[in-house]
Structure formats: C-alpha cells, structure tokens
PDB file of N, CA and C in Angstrom:
ATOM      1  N   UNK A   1     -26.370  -9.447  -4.211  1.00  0.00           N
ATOM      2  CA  UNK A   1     -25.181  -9.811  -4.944  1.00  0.00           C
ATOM      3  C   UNK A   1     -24.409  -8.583  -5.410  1.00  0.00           C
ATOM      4  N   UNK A   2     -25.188  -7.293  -5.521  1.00  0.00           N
ATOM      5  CA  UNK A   2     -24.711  -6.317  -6.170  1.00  0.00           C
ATOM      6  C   UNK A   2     -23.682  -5.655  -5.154  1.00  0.00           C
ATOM      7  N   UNK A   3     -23.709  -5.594  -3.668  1.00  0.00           N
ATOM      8  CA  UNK A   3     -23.162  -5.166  -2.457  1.00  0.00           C
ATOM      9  C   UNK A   3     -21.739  -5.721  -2.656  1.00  0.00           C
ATOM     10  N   UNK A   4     -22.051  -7.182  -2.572  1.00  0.00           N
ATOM     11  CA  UNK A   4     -20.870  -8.043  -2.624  1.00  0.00           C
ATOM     12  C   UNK A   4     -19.836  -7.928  -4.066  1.00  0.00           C
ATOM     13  N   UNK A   5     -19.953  -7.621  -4.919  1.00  0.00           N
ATOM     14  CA  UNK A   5     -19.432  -6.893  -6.148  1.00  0.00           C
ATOM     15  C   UNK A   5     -18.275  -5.812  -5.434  1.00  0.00           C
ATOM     16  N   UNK A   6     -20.020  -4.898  -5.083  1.00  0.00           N
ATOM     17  CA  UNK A   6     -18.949  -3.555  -4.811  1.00  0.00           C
ATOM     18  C   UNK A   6     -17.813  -4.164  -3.684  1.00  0.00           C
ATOM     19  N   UNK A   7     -17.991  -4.693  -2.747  1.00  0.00           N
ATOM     20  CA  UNK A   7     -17.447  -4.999  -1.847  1.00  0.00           C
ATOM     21  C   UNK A   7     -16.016  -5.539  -2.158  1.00  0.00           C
ATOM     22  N   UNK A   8     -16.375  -6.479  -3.210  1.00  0.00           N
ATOM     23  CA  UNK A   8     -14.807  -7.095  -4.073  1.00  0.00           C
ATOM     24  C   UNK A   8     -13.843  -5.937  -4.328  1.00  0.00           C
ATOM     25  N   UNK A   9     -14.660  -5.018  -4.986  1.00  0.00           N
ATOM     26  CA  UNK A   9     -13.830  -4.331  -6.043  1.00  0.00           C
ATOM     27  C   UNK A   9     -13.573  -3.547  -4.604  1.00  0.00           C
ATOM     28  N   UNK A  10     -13.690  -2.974  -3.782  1.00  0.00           N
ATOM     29  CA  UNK A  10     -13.265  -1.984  -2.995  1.00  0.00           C
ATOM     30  C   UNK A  10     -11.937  -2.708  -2.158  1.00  0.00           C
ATOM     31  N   UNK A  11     -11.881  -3.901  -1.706  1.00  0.00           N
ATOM     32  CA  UNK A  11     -11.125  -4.959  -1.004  1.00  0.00           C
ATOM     33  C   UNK A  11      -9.952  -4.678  -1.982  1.00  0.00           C
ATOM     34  N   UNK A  12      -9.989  -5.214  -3.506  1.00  0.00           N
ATOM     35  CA  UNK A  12      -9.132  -5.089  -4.041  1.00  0.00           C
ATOM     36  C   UNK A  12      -8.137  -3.945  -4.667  1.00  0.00           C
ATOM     37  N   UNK A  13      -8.650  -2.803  -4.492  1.00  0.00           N
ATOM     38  CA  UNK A  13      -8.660  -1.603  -5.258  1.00  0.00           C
ATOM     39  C   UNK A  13      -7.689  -0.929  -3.467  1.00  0.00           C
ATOM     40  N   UNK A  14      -8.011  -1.394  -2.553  1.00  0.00           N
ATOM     41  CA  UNK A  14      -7.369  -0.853  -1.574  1.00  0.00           C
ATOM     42  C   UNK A  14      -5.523  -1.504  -2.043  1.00  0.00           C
ATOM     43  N   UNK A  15      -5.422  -2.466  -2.347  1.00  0.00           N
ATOM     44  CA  UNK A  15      -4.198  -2.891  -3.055  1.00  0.00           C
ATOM     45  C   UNK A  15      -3.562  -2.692  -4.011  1.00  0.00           C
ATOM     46  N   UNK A  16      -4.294  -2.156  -4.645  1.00  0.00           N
ATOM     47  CA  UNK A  16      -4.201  -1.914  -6.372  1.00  0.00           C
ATOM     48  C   UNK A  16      -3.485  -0.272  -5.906  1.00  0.00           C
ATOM     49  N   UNK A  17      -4.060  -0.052  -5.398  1.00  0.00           N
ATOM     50  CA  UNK A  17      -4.353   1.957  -5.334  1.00  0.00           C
ATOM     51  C   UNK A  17      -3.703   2.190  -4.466  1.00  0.00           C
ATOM     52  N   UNK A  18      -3.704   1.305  -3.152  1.00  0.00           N
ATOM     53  CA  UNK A  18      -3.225   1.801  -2.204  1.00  0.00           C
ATOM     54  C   UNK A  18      -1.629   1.628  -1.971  1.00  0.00           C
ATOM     55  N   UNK A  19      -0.519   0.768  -2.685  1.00  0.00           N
ATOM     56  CA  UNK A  19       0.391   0.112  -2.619  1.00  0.00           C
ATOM     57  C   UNK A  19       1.349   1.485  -3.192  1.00  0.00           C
ATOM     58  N   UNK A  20       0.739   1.847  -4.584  1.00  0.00           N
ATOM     59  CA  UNK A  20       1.210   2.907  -5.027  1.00  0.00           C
ATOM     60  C   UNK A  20       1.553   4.161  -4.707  1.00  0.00           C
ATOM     61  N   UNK A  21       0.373   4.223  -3.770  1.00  0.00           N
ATOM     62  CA  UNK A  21      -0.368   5.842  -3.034  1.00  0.00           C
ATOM     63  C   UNK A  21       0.737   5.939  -2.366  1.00  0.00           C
ATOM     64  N   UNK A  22       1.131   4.891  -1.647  1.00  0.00           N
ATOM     65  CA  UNK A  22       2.380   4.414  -0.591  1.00  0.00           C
ATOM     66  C   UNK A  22       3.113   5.532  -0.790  1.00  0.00           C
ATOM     67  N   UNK A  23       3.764   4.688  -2.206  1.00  0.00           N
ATOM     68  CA  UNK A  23       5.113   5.194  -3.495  1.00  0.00           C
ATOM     69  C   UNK A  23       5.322   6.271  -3.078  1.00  0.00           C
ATOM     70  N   UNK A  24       3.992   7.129  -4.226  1.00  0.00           N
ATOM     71  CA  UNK A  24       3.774   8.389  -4.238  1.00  0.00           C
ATOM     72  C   UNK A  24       4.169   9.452  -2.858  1.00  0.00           C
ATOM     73  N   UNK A  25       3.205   9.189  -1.485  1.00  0.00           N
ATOM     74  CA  UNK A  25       3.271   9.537  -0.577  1.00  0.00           C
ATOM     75  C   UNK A  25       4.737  10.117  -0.241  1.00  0.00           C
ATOM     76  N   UNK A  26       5.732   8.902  -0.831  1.00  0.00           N
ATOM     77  CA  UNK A  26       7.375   8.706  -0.157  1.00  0.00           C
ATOM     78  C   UNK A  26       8.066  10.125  -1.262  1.00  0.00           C
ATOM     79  N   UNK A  27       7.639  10.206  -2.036  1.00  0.00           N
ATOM     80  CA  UNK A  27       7.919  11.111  -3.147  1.00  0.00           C
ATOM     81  C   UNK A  27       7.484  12.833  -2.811  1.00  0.00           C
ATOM     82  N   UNK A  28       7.086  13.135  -2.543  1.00  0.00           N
ATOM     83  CA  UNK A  28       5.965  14.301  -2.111  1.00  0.00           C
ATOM     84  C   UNK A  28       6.841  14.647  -1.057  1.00  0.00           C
ATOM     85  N   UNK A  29       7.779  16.111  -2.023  1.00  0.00           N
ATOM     86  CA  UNK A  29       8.392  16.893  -1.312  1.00  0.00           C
ATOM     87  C   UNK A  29       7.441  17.710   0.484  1.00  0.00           C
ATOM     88  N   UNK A  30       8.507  17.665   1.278  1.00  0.00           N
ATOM     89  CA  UNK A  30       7.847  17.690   2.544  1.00  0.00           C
ATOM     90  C   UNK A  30       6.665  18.999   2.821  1.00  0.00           C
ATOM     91  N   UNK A  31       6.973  20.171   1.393  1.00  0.00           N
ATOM     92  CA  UNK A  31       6.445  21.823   1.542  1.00  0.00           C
ATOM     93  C   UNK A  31       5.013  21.598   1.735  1.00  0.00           C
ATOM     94  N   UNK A  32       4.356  20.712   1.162  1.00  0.00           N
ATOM     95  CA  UNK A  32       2.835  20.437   1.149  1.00  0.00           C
ATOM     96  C   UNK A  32       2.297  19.888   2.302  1.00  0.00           C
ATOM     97  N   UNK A  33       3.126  19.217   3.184  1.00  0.00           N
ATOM     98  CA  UNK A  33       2.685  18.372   4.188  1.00  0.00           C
ATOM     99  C   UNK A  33       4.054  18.321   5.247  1.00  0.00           C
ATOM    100  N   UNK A  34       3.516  18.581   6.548  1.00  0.00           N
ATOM    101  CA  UNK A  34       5.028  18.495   7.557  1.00  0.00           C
ATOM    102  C   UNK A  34       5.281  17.005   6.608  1.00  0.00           C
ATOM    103  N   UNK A  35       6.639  16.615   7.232  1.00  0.00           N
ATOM    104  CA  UNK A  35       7.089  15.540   6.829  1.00  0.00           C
ATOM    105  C   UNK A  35       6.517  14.436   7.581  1.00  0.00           C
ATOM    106  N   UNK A  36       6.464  14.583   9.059  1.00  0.00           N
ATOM    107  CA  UNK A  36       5.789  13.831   9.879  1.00  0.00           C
ATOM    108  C   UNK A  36       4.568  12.884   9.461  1.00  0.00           C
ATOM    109  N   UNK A  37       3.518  14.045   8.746  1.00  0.00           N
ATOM    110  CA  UNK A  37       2.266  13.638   8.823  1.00  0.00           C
ATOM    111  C   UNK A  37       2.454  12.696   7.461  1.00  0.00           C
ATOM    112  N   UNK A  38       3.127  13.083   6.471  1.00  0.00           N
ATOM    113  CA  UNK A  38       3.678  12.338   4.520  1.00  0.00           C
ATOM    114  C   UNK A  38       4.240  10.863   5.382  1.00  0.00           C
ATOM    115  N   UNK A  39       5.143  10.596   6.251  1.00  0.00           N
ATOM    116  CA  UNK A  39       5.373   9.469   6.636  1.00  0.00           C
ATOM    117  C   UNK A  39       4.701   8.588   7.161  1.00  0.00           C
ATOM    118  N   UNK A  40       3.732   9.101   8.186  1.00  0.00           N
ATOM    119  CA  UNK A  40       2.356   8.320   8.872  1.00  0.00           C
ATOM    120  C   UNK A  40       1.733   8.423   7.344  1.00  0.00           C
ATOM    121  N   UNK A  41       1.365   8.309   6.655  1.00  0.00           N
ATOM    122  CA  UNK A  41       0.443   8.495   6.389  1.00  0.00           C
ATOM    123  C   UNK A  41       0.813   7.572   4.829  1.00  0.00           C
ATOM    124  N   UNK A  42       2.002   7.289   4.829  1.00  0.00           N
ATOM    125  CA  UNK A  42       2.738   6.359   4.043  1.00  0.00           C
ATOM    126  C   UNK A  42       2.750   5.013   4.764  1.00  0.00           C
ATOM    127  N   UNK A  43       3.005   5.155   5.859  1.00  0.00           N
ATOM    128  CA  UNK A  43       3.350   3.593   6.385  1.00  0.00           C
ATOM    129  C   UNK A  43       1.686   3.154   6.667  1.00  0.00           C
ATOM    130  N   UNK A  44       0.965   3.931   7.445  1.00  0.00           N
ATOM    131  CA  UNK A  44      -0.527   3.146   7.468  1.00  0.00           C
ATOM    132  C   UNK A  44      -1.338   2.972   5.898  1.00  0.00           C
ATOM    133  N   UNK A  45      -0.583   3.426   5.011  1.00  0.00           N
ATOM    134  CA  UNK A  45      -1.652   3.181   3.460  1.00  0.00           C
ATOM    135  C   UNK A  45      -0.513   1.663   3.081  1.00  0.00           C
ATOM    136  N   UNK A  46       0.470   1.535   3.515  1.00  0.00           N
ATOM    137  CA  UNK A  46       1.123   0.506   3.059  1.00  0.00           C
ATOM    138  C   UNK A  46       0.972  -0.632   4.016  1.00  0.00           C
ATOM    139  N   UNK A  47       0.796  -0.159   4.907  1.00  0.00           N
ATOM    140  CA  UNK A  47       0.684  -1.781   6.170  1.00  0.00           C
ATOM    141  C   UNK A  47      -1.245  -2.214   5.417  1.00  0.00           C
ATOM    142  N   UNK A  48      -1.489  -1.410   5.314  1.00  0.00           N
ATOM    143  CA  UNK A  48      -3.035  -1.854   4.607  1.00  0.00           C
ATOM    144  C   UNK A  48      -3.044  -2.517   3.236  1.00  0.00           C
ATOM    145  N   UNK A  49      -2.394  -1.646   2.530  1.00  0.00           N
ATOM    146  CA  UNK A  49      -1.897  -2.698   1.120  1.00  0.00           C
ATOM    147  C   UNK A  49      -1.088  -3.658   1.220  1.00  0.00           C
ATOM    148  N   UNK A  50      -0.166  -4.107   2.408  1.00  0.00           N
ATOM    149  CA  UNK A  50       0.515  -5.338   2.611  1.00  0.00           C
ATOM    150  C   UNK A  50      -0.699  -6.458   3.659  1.00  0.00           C
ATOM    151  N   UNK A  51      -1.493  -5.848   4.205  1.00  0.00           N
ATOM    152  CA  UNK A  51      -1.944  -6.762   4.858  1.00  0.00           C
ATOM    153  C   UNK A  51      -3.088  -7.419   3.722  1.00  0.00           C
ATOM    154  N   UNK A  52      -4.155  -6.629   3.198  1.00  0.00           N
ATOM    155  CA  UNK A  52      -4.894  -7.110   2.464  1.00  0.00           C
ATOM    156  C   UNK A  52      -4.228  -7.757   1.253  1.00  0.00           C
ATOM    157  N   UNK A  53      -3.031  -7.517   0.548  1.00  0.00           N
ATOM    158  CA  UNK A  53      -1.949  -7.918  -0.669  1.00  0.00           C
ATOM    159  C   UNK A  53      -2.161  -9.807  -0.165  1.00  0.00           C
ATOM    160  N   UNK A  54      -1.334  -9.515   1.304  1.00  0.00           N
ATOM    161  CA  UNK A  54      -1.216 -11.283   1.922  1.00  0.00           C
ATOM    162  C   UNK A  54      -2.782 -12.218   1.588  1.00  0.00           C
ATOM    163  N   UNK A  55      -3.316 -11.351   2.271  1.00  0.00           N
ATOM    164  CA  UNK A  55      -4.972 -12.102   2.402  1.00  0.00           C
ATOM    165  C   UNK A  55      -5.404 -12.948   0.924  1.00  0.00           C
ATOM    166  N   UNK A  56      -5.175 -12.191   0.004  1.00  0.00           N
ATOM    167  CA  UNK A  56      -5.225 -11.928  -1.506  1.00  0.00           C
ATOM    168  C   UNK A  56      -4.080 -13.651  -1.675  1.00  0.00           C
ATOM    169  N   UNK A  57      -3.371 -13.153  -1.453  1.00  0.00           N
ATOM    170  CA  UNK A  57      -1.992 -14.067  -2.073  1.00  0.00           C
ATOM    171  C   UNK A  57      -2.395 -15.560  -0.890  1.00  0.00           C
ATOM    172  N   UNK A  58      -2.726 -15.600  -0.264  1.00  0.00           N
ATOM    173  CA  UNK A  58      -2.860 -16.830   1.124  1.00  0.00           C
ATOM    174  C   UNK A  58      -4.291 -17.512   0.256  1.00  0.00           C
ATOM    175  N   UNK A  59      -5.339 -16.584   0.513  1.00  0.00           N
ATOM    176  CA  UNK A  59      -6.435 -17.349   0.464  1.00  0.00           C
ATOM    177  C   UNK A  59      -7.355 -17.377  -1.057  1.00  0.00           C
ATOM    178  N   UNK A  60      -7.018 -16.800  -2.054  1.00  0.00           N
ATOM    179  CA  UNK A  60      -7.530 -16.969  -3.468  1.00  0.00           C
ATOM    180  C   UNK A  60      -6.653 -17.365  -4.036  1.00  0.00           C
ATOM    181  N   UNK A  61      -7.088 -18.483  -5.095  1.00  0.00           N
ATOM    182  CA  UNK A  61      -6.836 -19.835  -5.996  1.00  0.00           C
ATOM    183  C   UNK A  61      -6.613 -18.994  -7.333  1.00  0.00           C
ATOM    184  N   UNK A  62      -6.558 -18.065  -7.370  1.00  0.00           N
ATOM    185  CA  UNK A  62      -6.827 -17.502  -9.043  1.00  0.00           C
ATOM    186  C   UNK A  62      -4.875 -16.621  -9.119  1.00  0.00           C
ATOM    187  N   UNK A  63      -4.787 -16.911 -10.343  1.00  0.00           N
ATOM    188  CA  UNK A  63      -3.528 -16.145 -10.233  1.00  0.00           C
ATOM    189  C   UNK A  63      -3.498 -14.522 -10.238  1.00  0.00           C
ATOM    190  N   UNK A  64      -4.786 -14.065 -10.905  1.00  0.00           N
ATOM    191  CA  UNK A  64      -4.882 -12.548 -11.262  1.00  0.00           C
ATOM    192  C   UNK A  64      -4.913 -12.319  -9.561  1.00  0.00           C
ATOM    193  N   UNK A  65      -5.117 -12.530  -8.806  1.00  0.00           N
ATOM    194  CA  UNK A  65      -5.680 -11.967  -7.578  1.00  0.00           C
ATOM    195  C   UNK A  65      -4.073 -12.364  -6.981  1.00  0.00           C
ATOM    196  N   UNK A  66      -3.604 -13.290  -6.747  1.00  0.00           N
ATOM    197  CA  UNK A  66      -2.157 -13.562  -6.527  1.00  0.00           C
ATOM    198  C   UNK A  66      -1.395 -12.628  -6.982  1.00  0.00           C
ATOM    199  N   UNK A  67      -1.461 -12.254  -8.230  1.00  0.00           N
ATOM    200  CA  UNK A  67      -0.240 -11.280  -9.135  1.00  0.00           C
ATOM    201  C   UNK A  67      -0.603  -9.556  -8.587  1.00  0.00           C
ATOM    202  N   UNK A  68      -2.034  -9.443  -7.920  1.00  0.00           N
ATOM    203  CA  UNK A  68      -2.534  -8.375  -7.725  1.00  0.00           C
ATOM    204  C   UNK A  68      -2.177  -7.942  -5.983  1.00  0.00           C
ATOM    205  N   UNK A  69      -2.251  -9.135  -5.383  1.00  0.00           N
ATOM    206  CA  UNK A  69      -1.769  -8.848  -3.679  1.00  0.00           C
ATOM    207  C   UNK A  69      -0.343  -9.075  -3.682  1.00  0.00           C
ATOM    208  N   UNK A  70       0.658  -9.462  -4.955  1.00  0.00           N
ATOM    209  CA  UNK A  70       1.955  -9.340  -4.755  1.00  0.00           C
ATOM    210  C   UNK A  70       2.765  -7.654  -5.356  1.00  0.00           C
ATOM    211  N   UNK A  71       1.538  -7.165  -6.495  1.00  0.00           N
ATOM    212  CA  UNK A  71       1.898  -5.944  -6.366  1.00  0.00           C
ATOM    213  C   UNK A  71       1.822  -4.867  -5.444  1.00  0.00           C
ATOM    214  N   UNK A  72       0.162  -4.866  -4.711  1.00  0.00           N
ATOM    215  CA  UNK A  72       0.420  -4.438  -3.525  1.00  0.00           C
ATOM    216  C   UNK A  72       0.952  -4.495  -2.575  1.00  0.00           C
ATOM    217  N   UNK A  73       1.599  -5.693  -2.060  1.00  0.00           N
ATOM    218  CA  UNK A  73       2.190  -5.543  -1.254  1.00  0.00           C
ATOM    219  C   UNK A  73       3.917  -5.404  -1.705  1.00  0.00           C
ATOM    220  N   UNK A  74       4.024  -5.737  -2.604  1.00  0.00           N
ATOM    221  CA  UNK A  74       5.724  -5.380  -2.936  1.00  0.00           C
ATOM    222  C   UNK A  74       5.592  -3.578  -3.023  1.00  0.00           C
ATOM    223  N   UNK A  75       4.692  -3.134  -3.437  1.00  0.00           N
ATOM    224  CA  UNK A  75       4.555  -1.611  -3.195  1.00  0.00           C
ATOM    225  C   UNK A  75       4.831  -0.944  -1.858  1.00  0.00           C
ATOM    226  N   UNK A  76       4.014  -1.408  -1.229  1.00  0.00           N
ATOM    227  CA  UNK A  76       3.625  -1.116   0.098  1.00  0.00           C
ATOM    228  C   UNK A  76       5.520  -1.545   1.265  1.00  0.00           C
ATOM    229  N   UNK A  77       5.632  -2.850   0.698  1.00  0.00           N
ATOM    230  CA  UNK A  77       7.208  -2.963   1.441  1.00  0.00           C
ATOM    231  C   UNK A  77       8.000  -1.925   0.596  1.00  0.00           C
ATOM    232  N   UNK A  78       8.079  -1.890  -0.156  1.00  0.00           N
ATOM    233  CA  UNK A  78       9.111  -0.311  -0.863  1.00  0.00           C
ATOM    234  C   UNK A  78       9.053   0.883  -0.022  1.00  0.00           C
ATOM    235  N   UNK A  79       7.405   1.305  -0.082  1.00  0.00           N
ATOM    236  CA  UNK A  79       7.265   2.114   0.491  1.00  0.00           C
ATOM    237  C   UNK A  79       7.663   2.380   1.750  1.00  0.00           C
ATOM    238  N   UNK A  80       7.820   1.286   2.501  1.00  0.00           N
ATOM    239  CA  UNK A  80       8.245   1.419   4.145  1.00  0.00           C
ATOM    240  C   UNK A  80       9.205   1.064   4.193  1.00  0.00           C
ATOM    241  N   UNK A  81      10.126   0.821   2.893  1.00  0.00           N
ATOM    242  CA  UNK A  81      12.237   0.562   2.845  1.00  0.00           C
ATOM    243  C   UNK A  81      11.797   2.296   3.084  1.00  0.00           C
ATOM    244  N   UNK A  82      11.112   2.916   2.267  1.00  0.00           N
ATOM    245  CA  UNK A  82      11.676   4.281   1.870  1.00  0.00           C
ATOM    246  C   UNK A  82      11.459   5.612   3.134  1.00  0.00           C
ATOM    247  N   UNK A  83      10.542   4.917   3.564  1.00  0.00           N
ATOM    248  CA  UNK A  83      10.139   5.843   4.564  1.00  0.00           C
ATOM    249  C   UNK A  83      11.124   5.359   5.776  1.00  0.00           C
ATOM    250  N   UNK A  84      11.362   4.445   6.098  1.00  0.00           N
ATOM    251  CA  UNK A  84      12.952   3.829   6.954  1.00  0.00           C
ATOM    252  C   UNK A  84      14.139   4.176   7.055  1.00  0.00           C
ATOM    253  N   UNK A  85      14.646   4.369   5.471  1.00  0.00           N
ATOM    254  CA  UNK A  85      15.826   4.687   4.889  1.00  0.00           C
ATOM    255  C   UNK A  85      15.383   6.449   4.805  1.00  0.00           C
ATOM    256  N   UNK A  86      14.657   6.695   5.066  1.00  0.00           N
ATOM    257  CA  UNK A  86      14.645   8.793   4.968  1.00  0.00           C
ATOM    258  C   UNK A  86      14.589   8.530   6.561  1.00  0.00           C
ATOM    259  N   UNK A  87      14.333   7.973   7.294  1.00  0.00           N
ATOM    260  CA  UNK A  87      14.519   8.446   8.793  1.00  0.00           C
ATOM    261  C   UNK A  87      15.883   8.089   9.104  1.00  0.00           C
ATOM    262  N   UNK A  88      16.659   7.235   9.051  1.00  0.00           N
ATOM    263  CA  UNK A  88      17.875   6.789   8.995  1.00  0.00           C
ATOM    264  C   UNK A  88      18.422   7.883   8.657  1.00  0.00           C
ATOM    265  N   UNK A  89      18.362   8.289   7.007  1.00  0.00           N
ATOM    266  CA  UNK A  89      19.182   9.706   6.892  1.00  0.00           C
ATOM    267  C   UNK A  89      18.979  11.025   7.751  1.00  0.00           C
ATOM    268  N   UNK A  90      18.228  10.851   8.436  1.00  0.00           N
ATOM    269  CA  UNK A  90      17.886  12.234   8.830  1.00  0.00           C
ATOM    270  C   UNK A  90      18.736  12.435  10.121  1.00  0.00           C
ATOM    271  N   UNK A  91      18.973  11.584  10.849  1.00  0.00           N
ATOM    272  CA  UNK A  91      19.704  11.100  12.189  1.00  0.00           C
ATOM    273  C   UNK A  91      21.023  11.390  12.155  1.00  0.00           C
TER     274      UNK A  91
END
C-alpha cells in the first residue's frame, strides 16, 4: 500500500510541478540554455502536465483532484501559447 501512496503523490506532483516548470521554462532568458533546448524542454514538461491534468479531470470523482489537473493543465496550455507565440515572433 505504501508503493501505491508514493505512486499517487508522484502521478500528481508531475501536474502540480510540472505545469509551472512549463511557465518558468518560457521565462528563462535564452544565456543559460540555447533557446532551442528551453523550448523542447517546455513543450514536453507541458504536454505531460496536460496529459496527466486530463486523466485527473476525466477519471477522478473528487473535486481537489479536478481543481488540481485543471491547474496543470491550464499551465501547461499557457506554456505552449508561449512557446508558439516566441516562435511566431522570431520569424
């Protein structure tokens, strides 16, 4: 039972953490990281916090878990307006 715990909290915490990380990622002047690699690396932490966000919001009955896969994933779609809208400008 103790596996399955951890297992919750890691499932969820990829949404929680990861939606943001997104954010962040989109923020993080390019000097630290080509820009290339800050954009990959934004859109695959956000397609993960939008996919698990859905799973969350589709298949659990509880609202905390609903209110928790709609923050991740409303994170995670920001994040990939933002990383969209900086390639757009760059063109």
């Amino acid at each position: 039972m103790e596996s399955l715990a951890f297992f919750a909290v890691f499932i969820i915490s990829l949404t929680v953490i990861g939606g943001p990380l997104a954010v962040a990622l989109t923020y993080l002047p390019p000097r630290l990281l080509p820009a290339a690699v800050l954009k990959i690396f934004a859109v695959l932490i956000s397609l993960i916090a939008i996919f698990i966000g859905a799973m969350l919001i589709i298949n659990v009955n509880s609202i905390g878990a609903r209110v928790t896969g709609l923050f991740g994933a409303g994170c995670g779609l920001f994040a990939i307006y933002r990383v969209i809208r900086k390639i757009s400008k760059n063109k």
